[in-house]
Protein backbone atom coordinates (compact mmCIF):
# COMPACT_ATOMS: atom_id res chain seq x y z
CA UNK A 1 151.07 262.59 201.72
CA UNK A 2 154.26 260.98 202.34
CA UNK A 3 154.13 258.72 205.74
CA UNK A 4 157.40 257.64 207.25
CA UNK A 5 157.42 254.29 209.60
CA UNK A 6 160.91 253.33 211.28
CA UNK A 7 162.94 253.06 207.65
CA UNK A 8 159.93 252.65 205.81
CA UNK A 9 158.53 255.51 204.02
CA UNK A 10 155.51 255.15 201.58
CA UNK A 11 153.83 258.00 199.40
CA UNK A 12 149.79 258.48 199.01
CA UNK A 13 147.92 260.24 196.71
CA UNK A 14 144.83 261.84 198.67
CA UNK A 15 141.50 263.30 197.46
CA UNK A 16 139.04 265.22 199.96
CA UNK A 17 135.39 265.25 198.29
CA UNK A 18 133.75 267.95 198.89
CA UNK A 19 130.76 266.85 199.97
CA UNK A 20 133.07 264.88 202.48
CA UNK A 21 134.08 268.57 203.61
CA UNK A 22 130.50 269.40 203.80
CA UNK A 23 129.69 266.74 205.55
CA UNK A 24 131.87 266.98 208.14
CA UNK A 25 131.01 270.87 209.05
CA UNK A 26 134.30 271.62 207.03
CA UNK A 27 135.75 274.39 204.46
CA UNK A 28 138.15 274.36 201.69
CA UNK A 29 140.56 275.92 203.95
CA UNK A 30 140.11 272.58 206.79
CA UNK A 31 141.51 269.91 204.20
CA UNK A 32 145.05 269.68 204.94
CA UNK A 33 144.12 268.93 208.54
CA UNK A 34 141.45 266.81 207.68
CA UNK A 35 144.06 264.81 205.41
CA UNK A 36 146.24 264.81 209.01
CA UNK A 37 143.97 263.74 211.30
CA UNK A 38 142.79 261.34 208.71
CA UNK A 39 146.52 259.54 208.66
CA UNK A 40 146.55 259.43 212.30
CA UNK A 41 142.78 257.87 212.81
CA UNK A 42 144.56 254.83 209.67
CA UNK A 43 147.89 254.92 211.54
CA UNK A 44 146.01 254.06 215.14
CA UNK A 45 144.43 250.96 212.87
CA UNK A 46 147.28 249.68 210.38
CA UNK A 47 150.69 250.04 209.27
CA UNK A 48 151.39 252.69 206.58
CA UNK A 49 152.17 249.63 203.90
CA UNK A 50 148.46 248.76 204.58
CA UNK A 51 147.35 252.06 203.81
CA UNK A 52 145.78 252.42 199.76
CA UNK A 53 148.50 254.47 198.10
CA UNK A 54 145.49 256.73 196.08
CA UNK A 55 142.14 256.94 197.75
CA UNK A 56 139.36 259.69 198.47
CA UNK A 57 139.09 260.01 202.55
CA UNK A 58 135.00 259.15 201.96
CA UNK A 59 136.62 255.49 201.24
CA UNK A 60 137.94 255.20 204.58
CA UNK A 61 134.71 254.58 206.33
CA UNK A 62 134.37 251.53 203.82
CA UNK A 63 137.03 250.15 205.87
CA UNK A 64 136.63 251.80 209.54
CA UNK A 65 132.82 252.61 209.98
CA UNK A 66 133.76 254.48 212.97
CA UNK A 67 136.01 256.99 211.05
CA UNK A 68 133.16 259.71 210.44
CA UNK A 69 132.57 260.15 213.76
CA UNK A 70 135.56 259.62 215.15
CA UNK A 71 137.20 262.70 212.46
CA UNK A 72 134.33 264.95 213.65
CA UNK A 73 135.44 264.54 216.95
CA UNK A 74 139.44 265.41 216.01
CA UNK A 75 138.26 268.32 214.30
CA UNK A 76 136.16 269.64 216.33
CA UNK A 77 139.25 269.16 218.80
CA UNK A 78 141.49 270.94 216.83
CA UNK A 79 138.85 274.22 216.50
């Protein structure tokens, strides 16, 4: 995923886990929006120089505890 910020740009490598997927109420075919909505819930909280440049979306409620609820509520938005 390649985030662009004013003239800073910076590149990260994303894994979904599946049992995040499962988890969440999600398919296969929901991951690229999950990885979207994902960027926008860590964009809301830091800059995109914060963000880990290779990381598994699961990690992100290490950080935000909020973020599993919050991305169930995005993509149930989005359905």
């Amino acid at each position: 995923m390649e985030v662009q910020d004013g003239s800073v740009s910076t590149v990260h490598v994303v894994t979904v886990p599946d049992d995040l997927l499962e988890e969440l109420g999600c398919d296969r075919g929901d991951a690229e929006e999950l990885v979207r909505e994902s960027f926008g819930f860590l964009l809301e909280h830091e800059p995109p120089t914060s963000i880990l440049r290779r990381f598994r979306l699961s990690q992100i409620s290490d950080y935000f505890p909020q973020y599993p609820a919050e991305i169930r509520r995005r993509m149930d938005r989005g359905r």
